[in-house]
PDB file of N, CA and C in Angstrom:
ATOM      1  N   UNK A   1       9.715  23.024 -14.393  1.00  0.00           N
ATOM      2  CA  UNK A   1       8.692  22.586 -13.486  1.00  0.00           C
ATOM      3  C   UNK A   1       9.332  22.176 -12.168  1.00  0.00           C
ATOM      4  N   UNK A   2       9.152  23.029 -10.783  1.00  0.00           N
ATOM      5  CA  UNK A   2       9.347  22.771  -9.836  1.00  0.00           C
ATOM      6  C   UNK A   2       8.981  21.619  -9.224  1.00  0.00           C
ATOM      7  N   UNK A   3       9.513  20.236  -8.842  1.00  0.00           N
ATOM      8  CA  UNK A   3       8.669  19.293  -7.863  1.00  0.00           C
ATOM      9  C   UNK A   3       8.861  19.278  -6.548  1.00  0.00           C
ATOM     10  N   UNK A   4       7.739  18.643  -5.942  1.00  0.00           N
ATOM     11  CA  UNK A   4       7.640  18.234  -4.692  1.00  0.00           C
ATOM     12  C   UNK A   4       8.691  17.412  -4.219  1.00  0.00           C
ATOM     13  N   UNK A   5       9.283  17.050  -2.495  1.00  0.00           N
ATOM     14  CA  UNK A   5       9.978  16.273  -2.521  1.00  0.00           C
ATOM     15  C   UNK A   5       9.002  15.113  -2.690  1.00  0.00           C
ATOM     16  N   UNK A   6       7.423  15.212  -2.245  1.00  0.00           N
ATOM     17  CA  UNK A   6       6.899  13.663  -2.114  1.00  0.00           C
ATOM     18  C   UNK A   6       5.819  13.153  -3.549  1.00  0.00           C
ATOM     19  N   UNK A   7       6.298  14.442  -4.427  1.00  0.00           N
ATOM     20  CA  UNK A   7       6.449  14.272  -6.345  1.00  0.00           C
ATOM     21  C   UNK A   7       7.265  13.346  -6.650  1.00  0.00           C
ATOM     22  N   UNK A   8       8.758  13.456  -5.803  1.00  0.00           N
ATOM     23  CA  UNK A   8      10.346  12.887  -6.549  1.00  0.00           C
ATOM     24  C   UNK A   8      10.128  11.675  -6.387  1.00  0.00           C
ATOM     25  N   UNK A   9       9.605  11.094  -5.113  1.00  0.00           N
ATOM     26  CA  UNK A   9       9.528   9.635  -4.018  1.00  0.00           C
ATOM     27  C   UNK A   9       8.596   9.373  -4.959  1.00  0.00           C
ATOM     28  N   UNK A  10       8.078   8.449  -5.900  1.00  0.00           N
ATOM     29  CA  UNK A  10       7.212   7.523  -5.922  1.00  0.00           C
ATOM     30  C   UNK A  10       6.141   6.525  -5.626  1.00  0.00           C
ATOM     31  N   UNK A  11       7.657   5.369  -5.353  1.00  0.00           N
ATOM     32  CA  UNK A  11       7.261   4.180  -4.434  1.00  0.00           C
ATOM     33  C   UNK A  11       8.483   3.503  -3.580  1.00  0.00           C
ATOM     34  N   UNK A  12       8.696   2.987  -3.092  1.00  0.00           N
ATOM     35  CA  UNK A  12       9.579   1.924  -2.633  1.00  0.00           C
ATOM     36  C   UNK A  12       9.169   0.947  -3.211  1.00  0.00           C
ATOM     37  N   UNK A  13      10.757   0.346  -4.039  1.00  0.00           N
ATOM     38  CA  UNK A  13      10.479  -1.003  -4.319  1.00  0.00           C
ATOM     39  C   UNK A  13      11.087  -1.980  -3.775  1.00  0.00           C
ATOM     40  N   UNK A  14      10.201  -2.815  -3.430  1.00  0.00           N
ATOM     41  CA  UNK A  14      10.388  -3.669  -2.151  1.00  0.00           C
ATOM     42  C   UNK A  14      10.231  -5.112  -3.489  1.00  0.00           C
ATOM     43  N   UNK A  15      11.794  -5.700  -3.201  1.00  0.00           N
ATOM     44  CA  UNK A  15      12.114  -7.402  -4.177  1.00  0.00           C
ATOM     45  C   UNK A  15      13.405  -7.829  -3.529  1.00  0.00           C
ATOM     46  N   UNK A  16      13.155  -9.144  -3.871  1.00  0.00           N
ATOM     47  CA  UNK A  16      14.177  -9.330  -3.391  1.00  0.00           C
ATOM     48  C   UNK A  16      15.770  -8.706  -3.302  1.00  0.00           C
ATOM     49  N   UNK A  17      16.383  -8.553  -4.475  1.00  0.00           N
ATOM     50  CA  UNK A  17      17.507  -7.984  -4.518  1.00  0.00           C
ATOM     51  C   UNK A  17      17.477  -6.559  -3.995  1.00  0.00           C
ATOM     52  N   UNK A  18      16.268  -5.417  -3.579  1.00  0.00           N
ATOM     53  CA  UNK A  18      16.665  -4.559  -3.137  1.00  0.00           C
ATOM     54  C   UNK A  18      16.507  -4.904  -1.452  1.00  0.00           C
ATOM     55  N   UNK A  19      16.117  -6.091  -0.949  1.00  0.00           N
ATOM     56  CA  UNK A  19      15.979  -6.225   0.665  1.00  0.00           C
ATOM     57  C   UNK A  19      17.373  -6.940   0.910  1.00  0.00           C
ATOM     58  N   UNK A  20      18.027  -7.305  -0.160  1.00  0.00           N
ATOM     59  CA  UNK A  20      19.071  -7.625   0.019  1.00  0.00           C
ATOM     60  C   UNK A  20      20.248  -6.726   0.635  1.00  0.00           C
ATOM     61  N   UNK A  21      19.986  -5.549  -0.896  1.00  0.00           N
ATOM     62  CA  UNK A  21      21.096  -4.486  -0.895  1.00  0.00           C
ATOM     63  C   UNK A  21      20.446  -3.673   0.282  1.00  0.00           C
ATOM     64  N   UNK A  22      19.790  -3.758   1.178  1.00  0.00           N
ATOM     65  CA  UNK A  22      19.081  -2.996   1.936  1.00  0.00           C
ATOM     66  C   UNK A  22      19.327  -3.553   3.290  1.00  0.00           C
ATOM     67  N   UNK A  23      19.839  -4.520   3.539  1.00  0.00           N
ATOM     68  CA  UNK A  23      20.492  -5.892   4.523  1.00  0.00           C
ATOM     69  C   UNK A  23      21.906  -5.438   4.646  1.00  0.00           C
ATOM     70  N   UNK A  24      22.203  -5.422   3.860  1.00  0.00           N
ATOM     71  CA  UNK A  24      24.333  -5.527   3.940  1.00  0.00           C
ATOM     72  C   UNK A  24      24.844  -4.182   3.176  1.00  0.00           C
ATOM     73  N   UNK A  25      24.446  -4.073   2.568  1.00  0.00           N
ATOM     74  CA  UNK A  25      24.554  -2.154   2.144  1.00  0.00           C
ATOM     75  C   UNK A  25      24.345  -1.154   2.390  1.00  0.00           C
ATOM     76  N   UNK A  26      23.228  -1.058   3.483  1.00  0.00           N
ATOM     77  CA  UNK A  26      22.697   0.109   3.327  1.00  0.00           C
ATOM     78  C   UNK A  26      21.654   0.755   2.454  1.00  0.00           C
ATOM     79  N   UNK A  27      21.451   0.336   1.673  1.00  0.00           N
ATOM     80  CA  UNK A  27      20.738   0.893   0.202  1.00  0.00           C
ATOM     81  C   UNK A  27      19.902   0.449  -0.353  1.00  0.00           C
ATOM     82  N   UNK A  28      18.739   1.447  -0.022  1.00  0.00           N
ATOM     83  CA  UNK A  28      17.539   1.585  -0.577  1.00  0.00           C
ATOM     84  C   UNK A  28      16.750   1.674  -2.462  1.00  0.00           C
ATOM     85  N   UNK A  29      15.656   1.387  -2.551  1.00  0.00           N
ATOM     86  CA  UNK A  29      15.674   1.471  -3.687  1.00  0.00           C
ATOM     87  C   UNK A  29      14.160   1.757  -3.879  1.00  0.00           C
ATOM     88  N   UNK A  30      14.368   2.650  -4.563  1.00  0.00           N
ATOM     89  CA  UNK A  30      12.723   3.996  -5.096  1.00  0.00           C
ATOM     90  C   UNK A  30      12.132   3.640  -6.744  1.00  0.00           C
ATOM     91  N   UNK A  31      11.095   4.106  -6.988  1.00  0.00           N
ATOM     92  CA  UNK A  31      11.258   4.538  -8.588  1.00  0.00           C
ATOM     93  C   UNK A  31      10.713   5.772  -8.136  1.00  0.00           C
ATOM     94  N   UNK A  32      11.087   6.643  -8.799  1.00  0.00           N
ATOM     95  CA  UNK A  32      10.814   7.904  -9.124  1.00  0.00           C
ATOM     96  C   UNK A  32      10.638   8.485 -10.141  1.00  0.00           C
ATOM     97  N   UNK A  33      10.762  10.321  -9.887  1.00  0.00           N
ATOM     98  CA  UNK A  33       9.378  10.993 -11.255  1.00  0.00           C
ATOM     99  C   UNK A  33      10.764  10.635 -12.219  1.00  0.00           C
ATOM    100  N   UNK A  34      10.174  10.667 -13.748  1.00  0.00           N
ATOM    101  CA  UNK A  34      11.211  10.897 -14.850  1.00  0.00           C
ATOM    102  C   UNK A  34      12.177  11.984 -14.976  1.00  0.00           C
ATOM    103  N   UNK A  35      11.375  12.862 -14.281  1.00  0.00           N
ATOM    104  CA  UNK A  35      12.545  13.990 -14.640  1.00  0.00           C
ATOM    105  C   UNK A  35      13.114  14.634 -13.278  1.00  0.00           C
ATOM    106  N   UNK A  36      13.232  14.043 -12.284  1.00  0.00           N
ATOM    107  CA  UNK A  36      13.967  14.100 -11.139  1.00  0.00           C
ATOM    108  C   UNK A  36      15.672  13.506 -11.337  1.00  0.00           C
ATOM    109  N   UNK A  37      16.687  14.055 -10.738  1.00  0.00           N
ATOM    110  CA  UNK A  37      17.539  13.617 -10.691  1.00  0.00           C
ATOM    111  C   UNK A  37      18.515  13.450  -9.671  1.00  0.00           C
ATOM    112  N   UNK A  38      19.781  13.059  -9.615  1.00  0.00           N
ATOM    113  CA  UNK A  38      20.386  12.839  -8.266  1.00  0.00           C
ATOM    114  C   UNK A  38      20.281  14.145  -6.844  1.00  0.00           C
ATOM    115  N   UNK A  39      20.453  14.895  -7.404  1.00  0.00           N
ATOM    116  CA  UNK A  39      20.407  15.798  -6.535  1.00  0.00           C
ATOM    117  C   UNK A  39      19.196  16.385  -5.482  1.00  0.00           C
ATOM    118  N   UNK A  40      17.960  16.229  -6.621  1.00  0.00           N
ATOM    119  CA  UNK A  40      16.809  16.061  -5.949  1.00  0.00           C
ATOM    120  C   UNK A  40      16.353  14.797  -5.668  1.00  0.00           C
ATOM    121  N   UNK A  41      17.004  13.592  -5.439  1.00  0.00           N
ATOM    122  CA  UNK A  41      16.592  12.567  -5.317  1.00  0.00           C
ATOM    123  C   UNK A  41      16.800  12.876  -3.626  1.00  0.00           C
ATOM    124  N   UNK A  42      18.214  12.854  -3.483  1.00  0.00           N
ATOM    125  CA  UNK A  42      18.955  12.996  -2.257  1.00  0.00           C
ATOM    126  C   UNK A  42      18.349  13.867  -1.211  1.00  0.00           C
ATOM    127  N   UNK A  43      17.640  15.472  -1.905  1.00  0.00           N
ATOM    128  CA  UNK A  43      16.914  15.949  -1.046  1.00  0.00           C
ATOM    129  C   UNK A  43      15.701  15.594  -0.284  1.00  0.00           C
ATOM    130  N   UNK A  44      15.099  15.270  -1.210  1.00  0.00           N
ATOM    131  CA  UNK A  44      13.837  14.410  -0.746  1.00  0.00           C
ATOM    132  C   UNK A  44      14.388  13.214   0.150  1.00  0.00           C
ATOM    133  N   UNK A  45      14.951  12.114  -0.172  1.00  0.00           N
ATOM    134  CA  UNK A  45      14.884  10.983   0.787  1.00  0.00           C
ATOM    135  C   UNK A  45      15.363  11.987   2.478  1.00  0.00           C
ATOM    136  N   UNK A  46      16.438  12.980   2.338  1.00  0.00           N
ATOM    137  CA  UNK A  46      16.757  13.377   3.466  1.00  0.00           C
ATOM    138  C   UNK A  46      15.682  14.264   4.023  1.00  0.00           C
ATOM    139  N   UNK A  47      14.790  15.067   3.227  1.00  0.00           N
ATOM    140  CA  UNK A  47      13.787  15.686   4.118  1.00  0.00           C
ATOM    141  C   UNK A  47      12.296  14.884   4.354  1.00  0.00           C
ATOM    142  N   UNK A  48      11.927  13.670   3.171  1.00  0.00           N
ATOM    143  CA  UNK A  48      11.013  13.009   4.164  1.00  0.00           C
ATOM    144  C   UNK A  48      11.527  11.821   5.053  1.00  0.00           C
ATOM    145  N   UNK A  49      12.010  11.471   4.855  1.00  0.00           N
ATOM    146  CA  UNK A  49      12.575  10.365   5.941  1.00  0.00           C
ATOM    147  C   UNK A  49      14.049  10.116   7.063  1.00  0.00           C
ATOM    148  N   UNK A  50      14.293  12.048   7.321  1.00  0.00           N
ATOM    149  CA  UNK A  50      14.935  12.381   8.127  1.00  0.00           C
ATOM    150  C   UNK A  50      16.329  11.608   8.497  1.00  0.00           C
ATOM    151  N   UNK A  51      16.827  11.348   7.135  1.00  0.00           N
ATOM    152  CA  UNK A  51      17.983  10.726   7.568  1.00  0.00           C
ATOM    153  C   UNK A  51      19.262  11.390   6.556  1.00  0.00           C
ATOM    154  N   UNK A  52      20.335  11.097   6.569  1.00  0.00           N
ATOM    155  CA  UNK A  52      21.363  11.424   5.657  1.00  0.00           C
ATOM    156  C   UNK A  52      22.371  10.291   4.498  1.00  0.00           C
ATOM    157  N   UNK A  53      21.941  10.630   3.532  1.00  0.00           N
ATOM    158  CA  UNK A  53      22.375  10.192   2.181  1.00  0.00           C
ATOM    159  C   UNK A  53      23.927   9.988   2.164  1.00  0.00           C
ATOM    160  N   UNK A  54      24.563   8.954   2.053  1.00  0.00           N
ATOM    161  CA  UNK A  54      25.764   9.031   1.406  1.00  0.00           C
ATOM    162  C   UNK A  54      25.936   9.136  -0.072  1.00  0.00           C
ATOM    163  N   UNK A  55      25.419   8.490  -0.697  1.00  0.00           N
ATOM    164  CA  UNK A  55      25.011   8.090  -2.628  1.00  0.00           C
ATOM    165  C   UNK A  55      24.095   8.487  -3.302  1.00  0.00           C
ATOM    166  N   UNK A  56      23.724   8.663  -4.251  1.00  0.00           N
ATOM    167  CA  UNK A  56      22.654   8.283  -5.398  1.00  0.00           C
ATOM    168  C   UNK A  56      23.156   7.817  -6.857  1.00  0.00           C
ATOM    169  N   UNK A  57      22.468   6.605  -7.308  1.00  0.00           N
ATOM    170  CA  UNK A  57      22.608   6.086  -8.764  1.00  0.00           C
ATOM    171  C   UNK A  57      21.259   6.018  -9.089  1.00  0.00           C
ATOM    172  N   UNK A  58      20.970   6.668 -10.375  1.00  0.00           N
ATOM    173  CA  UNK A  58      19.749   6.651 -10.913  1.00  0.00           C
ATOM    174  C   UNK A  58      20.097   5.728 -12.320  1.00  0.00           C
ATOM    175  N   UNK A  59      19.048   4.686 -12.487  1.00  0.00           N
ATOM    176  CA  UNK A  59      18.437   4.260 -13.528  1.00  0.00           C
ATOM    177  C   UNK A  59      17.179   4.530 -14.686  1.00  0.00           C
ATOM    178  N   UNK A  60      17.654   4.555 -15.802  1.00  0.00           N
ATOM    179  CA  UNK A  60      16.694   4.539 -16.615  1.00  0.00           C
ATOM    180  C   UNK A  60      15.937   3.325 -16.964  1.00  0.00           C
ATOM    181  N   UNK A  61      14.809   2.808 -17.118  1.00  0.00           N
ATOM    182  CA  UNK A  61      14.095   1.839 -17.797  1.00  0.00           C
ATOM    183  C   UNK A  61      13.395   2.275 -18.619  1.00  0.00           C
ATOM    184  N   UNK A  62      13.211   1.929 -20.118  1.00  0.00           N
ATOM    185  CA  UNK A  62      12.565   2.264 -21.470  1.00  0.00           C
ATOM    186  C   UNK A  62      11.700   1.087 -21.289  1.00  0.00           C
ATOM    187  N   UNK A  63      10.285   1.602 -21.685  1.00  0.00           N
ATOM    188  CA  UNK A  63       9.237   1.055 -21.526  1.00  0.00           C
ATOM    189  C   UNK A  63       9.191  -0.380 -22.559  1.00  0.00           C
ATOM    190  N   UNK A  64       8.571  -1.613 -22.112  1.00  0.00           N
ATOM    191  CA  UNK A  64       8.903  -3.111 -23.177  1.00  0.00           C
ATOM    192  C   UNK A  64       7.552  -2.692 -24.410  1.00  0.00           C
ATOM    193  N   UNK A  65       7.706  -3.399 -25.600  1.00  0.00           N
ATOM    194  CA  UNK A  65       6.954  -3.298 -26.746  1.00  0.00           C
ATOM    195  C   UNK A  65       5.765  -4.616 -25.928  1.00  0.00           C
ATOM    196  N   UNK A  66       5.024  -4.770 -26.036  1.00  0.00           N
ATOM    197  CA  UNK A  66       3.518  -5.095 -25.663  1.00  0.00           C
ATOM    198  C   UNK A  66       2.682  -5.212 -26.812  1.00  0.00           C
ATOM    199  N   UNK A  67       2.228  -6.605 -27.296  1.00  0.00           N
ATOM    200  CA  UNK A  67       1.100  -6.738 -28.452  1.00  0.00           C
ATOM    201  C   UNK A  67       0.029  -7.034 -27.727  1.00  0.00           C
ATOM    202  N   UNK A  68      -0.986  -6.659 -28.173  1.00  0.00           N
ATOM    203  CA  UNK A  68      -2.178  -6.974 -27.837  1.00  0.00           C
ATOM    204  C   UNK A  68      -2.931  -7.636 -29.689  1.00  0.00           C
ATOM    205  N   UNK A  69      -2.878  -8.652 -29.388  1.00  0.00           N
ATOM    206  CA  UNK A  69      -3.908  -9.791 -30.801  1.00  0.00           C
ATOM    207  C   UNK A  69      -2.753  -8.670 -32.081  1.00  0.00           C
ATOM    208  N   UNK A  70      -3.535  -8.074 -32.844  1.00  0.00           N
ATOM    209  CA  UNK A  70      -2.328  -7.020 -33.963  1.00  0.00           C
ATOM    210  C   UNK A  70      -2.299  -6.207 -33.446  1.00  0.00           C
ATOM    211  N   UNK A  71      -2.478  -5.162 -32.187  1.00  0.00           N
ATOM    212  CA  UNK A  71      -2.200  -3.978 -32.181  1.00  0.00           C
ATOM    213  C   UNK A  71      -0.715  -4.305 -31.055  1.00  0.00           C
ATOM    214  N   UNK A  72      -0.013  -3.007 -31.526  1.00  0.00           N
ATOM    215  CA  UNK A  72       1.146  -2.801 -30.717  1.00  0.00           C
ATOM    216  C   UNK A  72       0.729  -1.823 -29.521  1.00  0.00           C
ATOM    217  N   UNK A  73       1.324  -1.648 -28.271  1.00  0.00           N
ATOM    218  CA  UNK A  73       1.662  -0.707 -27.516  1.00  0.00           C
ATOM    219  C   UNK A  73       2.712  -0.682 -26.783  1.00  0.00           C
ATOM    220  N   UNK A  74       3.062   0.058 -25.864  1.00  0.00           N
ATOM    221  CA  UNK A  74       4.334   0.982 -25.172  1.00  0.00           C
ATOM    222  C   UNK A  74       3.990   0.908 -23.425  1.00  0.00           C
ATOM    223  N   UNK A  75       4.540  -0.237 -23.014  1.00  0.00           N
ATOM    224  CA  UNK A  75       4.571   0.006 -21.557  1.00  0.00           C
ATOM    225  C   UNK A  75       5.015   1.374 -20.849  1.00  0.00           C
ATOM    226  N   UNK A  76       5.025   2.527 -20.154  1.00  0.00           N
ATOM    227  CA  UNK A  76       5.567   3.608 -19.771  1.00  0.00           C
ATOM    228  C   UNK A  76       7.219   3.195 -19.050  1.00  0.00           C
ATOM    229  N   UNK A  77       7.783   4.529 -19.607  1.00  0.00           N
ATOM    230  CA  UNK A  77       9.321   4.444 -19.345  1.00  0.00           C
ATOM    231  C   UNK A  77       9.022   4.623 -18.126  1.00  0.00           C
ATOM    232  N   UNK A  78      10.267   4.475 -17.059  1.00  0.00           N
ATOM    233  CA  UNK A  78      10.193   4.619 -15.756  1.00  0.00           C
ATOM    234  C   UNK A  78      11.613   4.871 -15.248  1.00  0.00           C
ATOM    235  N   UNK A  79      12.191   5.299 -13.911  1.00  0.00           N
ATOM    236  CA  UNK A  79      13.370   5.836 -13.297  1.00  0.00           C
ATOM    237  C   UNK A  79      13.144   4.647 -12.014  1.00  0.00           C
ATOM    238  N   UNK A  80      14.378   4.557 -11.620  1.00  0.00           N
ATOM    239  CA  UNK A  80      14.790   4.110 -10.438  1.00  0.00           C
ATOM    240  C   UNK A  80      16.370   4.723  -9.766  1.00  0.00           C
ATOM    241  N   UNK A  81      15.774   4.460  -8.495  1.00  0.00           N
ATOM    242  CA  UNK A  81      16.934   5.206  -8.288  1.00  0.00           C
ATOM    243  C   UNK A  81      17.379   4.528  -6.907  1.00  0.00           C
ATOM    244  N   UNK A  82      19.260   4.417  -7.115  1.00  0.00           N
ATOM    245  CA  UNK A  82      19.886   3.262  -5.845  1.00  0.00           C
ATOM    246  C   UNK A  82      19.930   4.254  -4.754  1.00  0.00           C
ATOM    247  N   UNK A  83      19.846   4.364  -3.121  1.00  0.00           N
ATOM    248  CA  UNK A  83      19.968   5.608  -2.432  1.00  0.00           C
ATOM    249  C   UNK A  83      20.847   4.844  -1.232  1.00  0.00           C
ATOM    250  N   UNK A  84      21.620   5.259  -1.232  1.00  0.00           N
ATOM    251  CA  UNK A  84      22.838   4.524  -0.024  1.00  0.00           C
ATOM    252  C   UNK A  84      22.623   5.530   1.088  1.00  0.00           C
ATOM    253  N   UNK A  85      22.471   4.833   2.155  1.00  0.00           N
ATOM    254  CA  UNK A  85      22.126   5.820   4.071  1.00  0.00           C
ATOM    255  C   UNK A  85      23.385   5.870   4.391  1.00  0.00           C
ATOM    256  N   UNK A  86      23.913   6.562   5.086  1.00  0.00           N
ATOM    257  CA  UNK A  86      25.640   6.781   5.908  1.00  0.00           C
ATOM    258  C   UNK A  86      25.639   6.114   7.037  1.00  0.00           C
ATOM    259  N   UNK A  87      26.941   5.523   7.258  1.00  0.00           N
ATOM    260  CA  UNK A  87      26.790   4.217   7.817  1.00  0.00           C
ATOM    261  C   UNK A  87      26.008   4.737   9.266  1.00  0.00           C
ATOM    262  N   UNK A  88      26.480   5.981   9.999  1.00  0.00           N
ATOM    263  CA  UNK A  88      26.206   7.013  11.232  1.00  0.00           C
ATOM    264  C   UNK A  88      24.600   7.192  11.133  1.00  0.00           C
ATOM    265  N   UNK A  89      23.548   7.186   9.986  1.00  0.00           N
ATOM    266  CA  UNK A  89      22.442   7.852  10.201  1.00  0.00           C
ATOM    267  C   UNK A  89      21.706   6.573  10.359  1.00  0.00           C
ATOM    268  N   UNK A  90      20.453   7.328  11.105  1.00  0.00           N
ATOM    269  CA  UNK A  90      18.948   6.155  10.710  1.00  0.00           C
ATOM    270  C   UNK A  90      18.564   5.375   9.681  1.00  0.00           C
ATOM    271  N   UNK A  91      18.452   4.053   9.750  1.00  0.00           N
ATOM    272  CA  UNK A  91      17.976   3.130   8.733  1.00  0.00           C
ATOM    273  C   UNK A  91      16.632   3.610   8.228  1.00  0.00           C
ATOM    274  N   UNK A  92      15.672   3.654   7.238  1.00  0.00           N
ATOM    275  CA  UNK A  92      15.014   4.080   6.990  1.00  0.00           C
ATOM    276  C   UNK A  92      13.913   2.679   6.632  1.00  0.00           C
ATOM    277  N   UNK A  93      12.837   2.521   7.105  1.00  0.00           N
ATOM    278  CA  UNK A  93      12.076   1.521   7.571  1.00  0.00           C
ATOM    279  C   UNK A  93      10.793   1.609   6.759  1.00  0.00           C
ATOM    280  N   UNK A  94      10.736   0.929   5.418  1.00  0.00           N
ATOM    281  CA  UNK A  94       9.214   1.530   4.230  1.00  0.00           C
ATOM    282  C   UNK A  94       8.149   1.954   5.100  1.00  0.00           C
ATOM    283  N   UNK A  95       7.975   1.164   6.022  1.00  0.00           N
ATOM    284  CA  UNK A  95       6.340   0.822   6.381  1.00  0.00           C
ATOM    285  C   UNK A  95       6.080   1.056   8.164  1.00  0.00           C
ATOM    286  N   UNK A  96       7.011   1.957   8.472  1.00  0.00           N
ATOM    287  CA  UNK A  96       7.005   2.366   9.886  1.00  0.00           C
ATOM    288  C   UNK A  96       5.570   3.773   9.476  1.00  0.00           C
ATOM    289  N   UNK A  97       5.004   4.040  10.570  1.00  0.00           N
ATOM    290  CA  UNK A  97       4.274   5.197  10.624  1.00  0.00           C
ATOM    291  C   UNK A  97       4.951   6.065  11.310  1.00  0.00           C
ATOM    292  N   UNK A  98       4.728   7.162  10.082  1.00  0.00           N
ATOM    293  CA  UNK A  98       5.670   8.637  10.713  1.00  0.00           C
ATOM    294  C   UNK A  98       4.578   9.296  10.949  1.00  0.00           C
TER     295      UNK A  98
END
């Protein structure tokens, strides 16, 4: 299954520790599709938000067990992914209008 680059992008997650690493690092932080990976991570951030990638680290998160009264359920698994900018390119700004 072919994706979109703006399939791969998600969301921006915007918390503290990523406005941190996003302050003194450089580095941004997404969740993205499950089955995207570094390589298409990297494409996408560089073709929608016109800048150039030094990194990618992707995370897995397995969804938490959740009771409801006796029944069990399955929060959905999810991806994140760390995206480091080169020190030379554009900062990339969540909430600017392109």
């Amino acid at each position: 299954m072919k994706l979109k680059h703006s399939d791969i992008i998600i969301a921006p997650l915007v918390t503290e520790k990523s406005t941190e690493l996003k302050d003194k690092k450089r580095c941004l932080c997404f969740k993205v599709h499950k089955n995207a990976n570094k390589i298409s991570v990297k494409k996408a951030v560089e073709d929608l938000f016109k800048t150039e990638v030094d990194s990618v680290r992707v995370v897995n998160f397995k969804g938490k067990l959740k009771r409801y009264g006796r029944y069990t359920g399955r929060r959905p698994s999810w991806k994140k992914a760390y995206v480091k900018i080169k020190k030379d390119a554009k900062m990339v700004e969540y909430f600017e209008v392109v």
